[in-house]
Protein backbone atom coordinates (compact mmCIF):
# COMPACT_ATOMS: atom_id res chain seq x y z
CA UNK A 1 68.62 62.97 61.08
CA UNK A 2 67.34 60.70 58.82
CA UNK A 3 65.54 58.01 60.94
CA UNK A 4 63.93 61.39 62.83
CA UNK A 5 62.59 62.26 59.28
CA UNK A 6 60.82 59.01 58.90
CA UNK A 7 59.46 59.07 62.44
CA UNK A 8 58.00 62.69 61.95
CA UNK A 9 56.48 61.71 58.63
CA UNK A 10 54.64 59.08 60.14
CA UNK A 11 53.63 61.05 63.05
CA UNK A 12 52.35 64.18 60.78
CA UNK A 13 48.61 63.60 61.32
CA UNK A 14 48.95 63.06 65.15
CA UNK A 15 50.72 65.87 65.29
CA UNK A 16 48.12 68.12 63.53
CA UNK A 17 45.52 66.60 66.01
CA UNK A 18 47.82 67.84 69.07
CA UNK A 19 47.66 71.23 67.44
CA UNK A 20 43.66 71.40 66.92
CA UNK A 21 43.28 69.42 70.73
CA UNK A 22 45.08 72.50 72.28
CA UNK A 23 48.75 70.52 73.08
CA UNK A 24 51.26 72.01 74.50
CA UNK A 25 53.24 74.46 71.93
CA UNK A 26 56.47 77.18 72.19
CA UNK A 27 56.96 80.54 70.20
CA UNK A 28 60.19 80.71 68.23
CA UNK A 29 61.37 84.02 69.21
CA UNK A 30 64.50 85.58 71.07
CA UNK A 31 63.99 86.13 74.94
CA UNK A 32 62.98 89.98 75.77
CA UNK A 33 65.43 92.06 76.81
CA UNK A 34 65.01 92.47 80.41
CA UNK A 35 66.35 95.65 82.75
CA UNK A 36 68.65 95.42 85.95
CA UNK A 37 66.73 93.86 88.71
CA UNK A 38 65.64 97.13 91.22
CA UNK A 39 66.60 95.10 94.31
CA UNK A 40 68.44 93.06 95.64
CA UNK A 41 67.39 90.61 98.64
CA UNK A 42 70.43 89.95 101.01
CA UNK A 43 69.23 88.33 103.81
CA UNK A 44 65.58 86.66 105.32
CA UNK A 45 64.84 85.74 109.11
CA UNK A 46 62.00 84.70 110.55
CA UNK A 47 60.57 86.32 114.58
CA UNK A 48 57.78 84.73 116.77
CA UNK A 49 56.22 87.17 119.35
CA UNK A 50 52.89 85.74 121.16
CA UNK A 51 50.87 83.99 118.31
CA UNK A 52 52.59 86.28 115.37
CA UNK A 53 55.29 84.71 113.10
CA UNK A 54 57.02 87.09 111.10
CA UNK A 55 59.09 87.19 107.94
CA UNK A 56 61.86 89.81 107.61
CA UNK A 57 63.11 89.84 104.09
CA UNK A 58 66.20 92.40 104.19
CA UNK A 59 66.20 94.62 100.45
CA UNK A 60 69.08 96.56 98.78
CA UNK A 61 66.12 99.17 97.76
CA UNK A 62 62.32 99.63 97.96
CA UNK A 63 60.16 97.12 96.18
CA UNK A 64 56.43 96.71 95.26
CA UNK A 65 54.31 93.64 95.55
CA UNK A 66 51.14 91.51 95.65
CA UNK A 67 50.35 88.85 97.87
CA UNK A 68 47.96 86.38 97.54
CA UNK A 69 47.29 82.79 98.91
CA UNK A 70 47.25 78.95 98.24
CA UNK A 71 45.85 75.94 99.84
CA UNK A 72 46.58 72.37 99.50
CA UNK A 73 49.04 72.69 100.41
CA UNK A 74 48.81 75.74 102.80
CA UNK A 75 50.97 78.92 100.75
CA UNK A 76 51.05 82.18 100.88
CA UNK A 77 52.97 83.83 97.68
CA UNK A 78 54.22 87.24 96.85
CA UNK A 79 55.24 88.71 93.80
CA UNK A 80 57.69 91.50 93.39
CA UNK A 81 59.23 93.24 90.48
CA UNK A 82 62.19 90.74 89.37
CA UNK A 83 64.89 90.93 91.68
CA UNK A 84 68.65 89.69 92.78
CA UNK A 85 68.70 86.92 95.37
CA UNK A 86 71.62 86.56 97.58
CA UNK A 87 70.54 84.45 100.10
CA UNK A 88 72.54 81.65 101.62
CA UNK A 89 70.49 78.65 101.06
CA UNK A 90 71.69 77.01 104.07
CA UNK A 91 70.59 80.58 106.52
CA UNK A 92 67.09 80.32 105.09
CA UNK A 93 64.48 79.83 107.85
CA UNK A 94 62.84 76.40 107.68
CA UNK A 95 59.94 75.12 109.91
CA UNK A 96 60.24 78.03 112.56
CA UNK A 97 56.59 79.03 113.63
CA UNK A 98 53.85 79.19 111.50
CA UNK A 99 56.74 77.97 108.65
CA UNK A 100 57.22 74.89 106.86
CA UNK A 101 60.14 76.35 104.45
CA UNK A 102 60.69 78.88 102.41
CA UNK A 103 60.97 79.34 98.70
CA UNK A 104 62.14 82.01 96.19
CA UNK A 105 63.33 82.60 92.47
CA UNK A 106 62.72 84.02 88.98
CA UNK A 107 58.63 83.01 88.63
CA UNK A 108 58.86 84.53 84.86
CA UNK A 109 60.97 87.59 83.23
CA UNK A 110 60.20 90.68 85.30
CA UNK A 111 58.30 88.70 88.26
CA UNK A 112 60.23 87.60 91.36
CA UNK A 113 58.09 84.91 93.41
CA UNK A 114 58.70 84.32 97.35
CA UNK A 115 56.57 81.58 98.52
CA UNK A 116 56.15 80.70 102.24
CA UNK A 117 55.43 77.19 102.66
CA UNK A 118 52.88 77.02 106.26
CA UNK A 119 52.33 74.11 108.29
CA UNK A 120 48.25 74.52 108.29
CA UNK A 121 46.21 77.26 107.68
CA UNK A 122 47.41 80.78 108.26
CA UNK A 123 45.60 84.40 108.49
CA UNK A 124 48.33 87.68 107.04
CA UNK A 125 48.01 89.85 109.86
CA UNK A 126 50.33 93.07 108.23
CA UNK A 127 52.68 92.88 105.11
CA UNK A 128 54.69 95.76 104.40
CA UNK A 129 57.82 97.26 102.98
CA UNK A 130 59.83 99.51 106.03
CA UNK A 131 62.14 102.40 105.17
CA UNK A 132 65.41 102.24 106.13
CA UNK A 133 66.31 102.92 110.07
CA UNK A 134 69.26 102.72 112.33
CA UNK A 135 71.65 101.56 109.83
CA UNK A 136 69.33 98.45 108.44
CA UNK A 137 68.27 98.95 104.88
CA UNK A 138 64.87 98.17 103.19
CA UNK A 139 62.87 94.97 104.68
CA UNK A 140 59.95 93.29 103.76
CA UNK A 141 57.47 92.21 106.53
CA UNK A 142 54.97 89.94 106.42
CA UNK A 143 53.46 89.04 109.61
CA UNK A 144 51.51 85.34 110.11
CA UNK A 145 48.91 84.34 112.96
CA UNK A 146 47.40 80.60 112.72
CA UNK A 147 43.93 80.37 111.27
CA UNK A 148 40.99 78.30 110.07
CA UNK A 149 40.64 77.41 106.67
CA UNK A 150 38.20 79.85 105.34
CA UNK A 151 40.09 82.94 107.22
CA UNK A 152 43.04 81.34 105.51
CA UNK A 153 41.18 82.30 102.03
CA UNK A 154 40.00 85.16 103.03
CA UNK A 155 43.06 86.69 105.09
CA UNK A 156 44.32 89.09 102.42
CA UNK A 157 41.05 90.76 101.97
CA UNK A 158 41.08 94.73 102.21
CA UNK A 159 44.73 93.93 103.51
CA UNK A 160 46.94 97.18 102.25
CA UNK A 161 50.02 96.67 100.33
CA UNK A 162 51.68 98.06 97.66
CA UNK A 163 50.29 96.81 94.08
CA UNK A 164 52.68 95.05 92.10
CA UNK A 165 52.80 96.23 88.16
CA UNK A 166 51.02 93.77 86.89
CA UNK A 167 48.43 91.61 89.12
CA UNK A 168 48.40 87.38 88.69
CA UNK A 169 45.76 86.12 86.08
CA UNK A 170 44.42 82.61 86.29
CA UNK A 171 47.20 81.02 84.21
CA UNK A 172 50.51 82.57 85.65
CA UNK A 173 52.70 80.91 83.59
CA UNK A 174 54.42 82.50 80.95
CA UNK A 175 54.41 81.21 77.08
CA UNK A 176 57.69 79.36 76.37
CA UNK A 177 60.40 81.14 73.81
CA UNK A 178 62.67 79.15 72.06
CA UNK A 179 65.79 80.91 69.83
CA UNK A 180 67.79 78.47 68.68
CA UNK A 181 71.55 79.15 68.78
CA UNK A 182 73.76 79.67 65.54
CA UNK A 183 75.64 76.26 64.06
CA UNK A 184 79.05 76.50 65.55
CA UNK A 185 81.72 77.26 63.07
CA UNK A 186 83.25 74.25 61.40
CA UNK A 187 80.63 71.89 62.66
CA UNK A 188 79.01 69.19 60.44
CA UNK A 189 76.00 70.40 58.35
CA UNK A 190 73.27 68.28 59.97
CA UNK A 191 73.85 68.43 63.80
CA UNK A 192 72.17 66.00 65.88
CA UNK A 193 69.90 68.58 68.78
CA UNK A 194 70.10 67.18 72.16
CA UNK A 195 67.73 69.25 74.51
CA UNK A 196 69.11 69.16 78.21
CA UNK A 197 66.58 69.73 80.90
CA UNK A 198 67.74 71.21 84.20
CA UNK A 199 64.89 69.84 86.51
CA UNK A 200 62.71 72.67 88.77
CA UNK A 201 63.94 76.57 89.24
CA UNK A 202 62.80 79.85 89.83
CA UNK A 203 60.56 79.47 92.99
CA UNK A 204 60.54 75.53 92.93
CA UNK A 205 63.73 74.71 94.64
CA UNK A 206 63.09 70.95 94.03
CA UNK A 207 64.92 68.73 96.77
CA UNK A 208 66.69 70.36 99.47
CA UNK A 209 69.93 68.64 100.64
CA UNK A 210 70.56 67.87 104.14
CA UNK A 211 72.88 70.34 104.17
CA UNK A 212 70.85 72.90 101.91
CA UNK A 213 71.88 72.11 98.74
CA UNK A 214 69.35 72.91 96.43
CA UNK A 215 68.25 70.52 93.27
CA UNK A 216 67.41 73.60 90.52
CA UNK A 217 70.88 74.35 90.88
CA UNK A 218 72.35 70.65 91.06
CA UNK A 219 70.86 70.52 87.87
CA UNK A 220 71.38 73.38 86.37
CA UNK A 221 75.29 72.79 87.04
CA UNK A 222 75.31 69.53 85.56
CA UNK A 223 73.01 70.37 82.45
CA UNK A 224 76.19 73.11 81.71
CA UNK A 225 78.32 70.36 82.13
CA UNK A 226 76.76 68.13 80.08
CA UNK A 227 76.38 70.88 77.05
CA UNK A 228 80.29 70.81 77.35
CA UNK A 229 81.14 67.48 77.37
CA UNK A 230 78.83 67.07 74.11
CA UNK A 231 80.37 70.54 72.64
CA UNK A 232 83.74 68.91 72.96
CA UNK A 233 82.75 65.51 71.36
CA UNK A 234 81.84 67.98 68.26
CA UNK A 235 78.64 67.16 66.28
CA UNK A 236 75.86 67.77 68.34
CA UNK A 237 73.87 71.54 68.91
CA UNK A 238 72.67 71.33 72.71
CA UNK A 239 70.10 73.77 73.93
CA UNK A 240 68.93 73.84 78.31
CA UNK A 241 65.09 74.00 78.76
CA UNK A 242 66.66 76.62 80.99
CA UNK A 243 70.00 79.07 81.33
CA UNK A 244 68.88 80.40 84.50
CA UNK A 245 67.05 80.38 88.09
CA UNK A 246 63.66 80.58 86.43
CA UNK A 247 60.09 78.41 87.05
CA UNK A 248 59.45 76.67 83.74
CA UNK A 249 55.82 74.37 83.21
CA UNK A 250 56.35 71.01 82.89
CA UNK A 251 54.86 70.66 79.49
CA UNK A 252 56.36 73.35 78.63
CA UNK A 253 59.83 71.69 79.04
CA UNK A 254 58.31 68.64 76.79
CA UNK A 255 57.47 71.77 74.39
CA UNK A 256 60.57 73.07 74.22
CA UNK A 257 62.52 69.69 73.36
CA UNK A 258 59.44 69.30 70.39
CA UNK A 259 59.83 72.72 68.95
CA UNK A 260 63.79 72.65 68.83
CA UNK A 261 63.74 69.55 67.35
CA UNK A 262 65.30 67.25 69.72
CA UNK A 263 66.50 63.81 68.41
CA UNK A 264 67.02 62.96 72.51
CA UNK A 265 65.89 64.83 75.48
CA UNK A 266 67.41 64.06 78.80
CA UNK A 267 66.18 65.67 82.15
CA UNK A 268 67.99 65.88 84.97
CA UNK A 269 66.88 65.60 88.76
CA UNK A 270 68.54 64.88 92.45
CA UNK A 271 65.94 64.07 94.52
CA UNK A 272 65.58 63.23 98.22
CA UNK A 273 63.97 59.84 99.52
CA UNK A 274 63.06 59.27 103.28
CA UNK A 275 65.92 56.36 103.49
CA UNK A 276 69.00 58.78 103.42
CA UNK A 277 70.98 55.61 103.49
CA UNK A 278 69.83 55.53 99.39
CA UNK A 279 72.19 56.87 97.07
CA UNK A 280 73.39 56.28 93.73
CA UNK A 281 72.51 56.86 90.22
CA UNK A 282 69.50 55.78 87.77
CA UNK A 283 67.74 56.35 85.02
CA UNK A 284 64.33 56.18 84.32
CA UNK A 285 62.06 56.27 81.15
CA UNK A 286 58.01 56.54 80.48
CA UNK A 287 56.07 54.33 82.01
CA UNK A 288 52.02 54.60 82.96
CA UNK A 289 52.86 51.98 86.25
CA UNK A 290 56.12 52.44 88.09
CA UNK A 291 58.41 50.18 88.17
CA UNK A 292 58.53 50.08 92.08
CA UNK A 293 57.27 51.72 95.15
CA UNK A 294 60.31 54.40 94.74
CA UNK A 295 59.90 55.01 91.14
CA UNK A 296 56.66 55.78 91.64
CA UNK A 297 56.46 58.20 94.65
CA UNK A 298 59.15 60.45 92.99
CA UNK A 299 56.75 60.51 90.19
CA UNK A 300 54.22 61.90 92.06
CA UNK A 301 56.34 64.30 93.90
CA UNK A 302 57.70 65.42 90.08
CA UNK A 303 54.85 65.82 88.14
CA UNK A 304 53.50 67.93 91.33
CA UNK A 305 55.26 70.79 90.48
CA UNK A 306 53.54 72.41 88.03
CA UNK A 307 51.26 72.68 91.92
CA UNK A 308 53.96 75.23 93.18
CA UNK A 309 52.97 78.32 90.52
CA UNK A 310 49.47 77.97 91.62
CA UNK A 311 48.54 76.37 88.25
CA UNK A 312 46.69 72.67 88.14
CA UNK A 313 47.77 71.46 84.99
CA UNK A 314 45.98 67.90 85.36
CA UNK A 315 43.19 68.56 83.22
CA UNK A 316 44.97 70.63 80.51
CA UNK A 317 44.97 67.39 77.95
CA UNK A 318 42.39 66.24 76.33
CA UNK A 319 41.00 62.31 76.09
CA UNK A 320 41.58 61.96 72.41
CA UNK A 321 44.68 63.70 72.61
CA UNK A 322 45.94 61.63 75.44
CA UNK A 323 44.73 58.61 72.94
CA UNK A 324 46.73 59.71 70.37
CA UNK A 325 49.75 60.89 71.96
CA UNK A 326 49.28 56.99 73.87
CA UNK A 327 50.00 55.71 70.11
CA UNK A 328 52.73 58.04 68.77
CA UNK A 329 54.38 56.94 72.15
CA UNK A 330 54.63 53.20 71.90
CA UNK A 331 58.04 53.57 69.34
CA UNK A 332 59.42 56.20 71.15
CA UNK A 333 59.36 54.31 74.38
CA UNK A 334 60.72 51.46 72.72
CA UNK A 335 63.91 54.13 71.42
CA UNK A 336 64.50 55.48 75.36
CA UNK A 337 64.98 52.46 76.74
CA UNK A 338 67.38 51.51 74.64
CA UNK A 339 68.62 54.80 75.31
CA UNK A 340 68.54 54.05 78.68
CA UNK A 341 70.18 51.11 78.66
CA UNK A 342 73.60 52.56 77.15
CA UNK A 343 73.25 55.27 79.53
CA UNK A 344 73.12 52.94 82.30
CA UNK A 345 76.33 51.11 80.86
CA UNK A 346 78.17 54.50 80.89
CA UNK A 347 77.49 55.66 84.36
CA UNK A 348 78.24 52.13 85.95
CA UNK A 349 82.11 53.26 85.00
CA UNK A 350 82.06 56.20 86.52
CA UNK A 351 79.91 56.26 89.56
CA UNK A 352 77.60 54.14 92.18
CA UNK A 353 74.40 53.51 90.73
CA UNK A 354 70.93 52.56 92.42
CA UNK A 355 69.46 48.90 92.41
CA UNK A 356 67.29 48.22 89.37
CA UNK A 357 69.33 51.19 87.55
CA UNK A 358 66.49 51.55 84.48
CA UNK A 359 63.35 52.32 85.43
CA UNK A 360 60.19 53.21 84.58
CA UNK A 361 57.65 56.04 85.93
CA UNK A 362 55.13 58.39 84.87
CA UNK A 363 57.23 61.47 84.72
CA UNK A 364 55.62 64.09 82.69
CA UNK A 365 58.98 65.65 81.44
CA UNK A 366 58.95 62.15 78.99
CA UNK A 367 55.89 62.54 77.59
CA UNK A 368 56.95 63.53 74.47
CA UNK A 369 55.30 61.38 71.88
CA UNK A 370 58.43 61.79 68.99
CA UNK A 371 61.21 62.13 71.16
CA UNK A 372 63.04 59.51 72.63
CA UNK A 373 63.12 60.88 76.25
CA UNK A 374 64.86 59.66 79.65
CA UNK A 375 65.48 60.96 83.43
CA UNK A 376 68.27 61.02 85.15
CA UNK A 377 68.64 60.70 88.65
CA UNK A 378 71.91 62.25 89.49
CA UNK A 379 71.97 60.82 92.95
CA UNK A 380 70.11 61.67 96.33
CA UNK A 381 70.61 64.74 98.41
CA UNK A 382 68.96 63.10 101.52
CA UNK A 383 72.05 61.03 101.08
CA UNK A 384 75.29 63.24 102.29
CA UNK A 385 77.55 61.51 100.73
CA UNK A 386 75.68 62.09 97.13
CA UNK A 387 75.03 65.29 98.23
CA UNK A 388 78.62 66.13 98.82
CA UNK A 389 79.90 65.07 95.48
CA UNK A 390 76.74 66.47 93.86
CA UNK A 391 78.48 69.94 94.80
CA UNK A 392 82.10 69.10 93.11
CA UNK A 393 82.49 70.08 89.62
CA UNK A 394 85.10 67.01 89.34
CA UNK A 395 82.05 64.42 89.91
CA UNK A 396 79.54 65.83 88.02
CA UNK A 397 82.04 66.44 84.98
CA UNK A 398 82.87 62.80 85.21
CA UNK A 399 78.60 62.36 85.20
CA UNK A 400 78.46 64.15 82.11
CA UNK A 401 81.15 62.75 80.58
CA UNK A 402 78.89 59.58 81.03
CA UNK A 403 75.72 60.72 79.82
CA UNK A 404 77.54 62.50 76.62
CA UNK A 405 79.31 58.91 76.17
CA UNK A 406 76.02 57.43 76.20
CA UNK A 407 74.40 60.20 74.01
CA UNK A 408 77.14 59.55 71.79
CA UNK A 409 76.68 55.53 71.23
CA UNK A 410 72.59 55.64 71.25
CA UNK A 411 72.82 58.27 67.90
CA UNK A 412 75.97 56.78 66.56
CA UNK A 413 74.22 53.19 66.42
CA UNK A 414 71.04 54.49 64.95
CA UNK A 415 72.93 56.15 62.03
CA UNK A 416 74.72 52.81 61.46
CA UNK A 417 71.44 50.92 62.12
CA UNK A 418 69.91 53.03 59.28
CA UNK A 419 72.52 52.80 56.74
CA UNK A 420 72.33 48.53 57.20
């Protein structure tokens, strides 16, 4: 697009100087092909005996893995070979013993993550894969006993378990690939890219419903939708951060929407609050102060989950690249919130929205210093009336029929903007 042009020219030398500060970047280059998962996990229960809490996780077939542990808070993770989950989110264990929840998903092609969420600090006593017997298939068993904080660090020491392939290195994550897809037949020759951004995945479940709905796939469900409502509009080439259960950085996601060449990148969340009384709609943009006491504590709880892989990202960016990115960001704020505010119009027809519907946090997903960027909050899953309709395709079509409105008017005025 034409006004993107001009906004990339000017942006050329602060883009070079993200490049040479080490800012985040994305290979352009198809996905690996990856082979059947070995396993498949069916089931996971959690047993306390005396002062032991122990996981069962219940496996189609025998599986490898490494274990290792997390503090602040209190984790212990294991890594398998990439498998199939088929666990009913609402029969997972939660707060049972030594347990605070449990967690599980795609950490990165080939890996499988299972984290184990403790309330303090825990020692492994045994963790071990058991042959089938009597009828019951493979299960993984990992056996807890409460500990203090340095046998918490040091529980896994000299403890025997089968190696996974490949052991974790200090940066986990993997590198982001990006293949863009193929102009759709009959489509107009310049395409306006709108990157969609399914919030959390893989082994970051995001919220968790009150009845056990889980946000990564909320989100994921409503990012599809959204792709079709703009698909059907014609026009537009929409690409997802991600097309599947999988753990993705969060400047990785800002990355991605950069490297594809977004002209708008819209991220999409359900969150819980402590108030389950709160419901509704809103959408926020970048801000360095919150607008209010909510908008800022889901910040916080956002931008912390980067925490959940085991990677601290906080230090990653440097000061003069934070400087510069502060002044390629001053326009493109300017762009969201109008954005925002024809967004905002849009979902008021089709839905209940939140008090103070635009507002403004420090959300690393809309750091993006050339791309007009904004957040939606779907609705609340603490809430159980959000939380129902959050599960009906019918209510989140008519959501992305919103957004793709909105989309729609935001580009279609800055064309005709342009041309005046």
């Amino acid at each position: 697009m034409r006004h993107r042009r001009r906004l990339v020219c000017g942006l050329r030398l602060i883009a070079l100087a993200f490049a040479v500060f080490g800012a985040v970047t994305a290979v352009a280059s198809p996905e690996p092909a990856r082979a059947k998962p070995a396993a498949v996990a069916t089931g996971a229960r959690v047993g306390l005996q005396d002062e032991v809490t122990r996981l069962v996780l219940d496996l189609s077939d025998h599986v490898t893995f490494d274990l290792f542990t997390l503090d602040d808070p209190y984790r212990v993770v294991i890594d398998m070979p990439e498998i199939k989950w088929e666990l009913a989110a609402t029969a997972l264990p939660s707060r049972k013993g030594l347990f605070g929840r449990l967690r599980y998903g795609l950490f990165r092609p080939g890996t499988s993550r299972l984290v184990l969420d403790c309330n303090g600090p825990v020692a492994v006593n045994e963790a071990f894969v058991m042959k089938p017997l009597d009828d019951k298939g493979y299960r993984l068993v990992v056996d807890l006993v409460a500990a203090d904080g340095n046998a918490f660090m040091s529980s896994i020491r000299g403890l025997k378990r089968a190696p996974a392939a490949s052991r974790p290195t200090t940066n986990p994550s993997p590198s982001l690939t990006f293949a863009p897809p193929p102009p759709r037949p009959g489509s107009s020759p310049v395409q306006r890219v709108i990157v969609i951004d399914p919030g959390h995945g893989g082994d970051d479940p995001g919220a968790i419903g009150v009845s056990g709905t889980y946000e990564k796939n909320v989100t994921l469900a409503a990012a599809r939708d959204v792709r079709n409502e703009l698909q059907r509009l014609g026009g537009y080439r929409v690409v997802l951060t991600r097309e599947q259960d999988k753990f993705i950085r969060l400047r990785d996601r800002v990355a991605f929407g950069r490297d594809a060449g977004a002209d708008l990148f819209v991220s999409l969340h359900a969150d819980t609050m402590p108030n389950r009384q709160v419901r509704g709609a809103s959408v926020y943009t970048l801000s360095e102060t919150a607008s209010d006491a909510e908008a800022a504590a889901l910040a916080v709880q956002e931008n912390k989950a980067d925490l959940i892989a085991g990677v601290d990202l906080t230090q990653e960016t440097s000061e003069v690249a934070n400087i510069l990115i502060d002044l390629a960001q001053r326009e493109t704020m300017n762009r969201s919130a109008q954005f925002a505010a024809l967004l905002v119009d849009e979902l008021r027809r089709e839905t209940r929205l939140l008090r103070n519907t635009h507002r403004f946090a420090g959300f690393a997903v809309l750091k993006a210093p050339d791309v007009p960027s904004v957040l939606v909050e779907l609705g609340f899953l603490s809430n159980r009336g959000d939380e129902k309709m959050l599960r009906t395709k019918a209510y989140r079509q008519k959501l992305a029929a919103a957004i793709a409105r909105g989309i729609d008017r935001y580009l279609v005025g800055v064309e005709e903007a342009f041309r005046n």
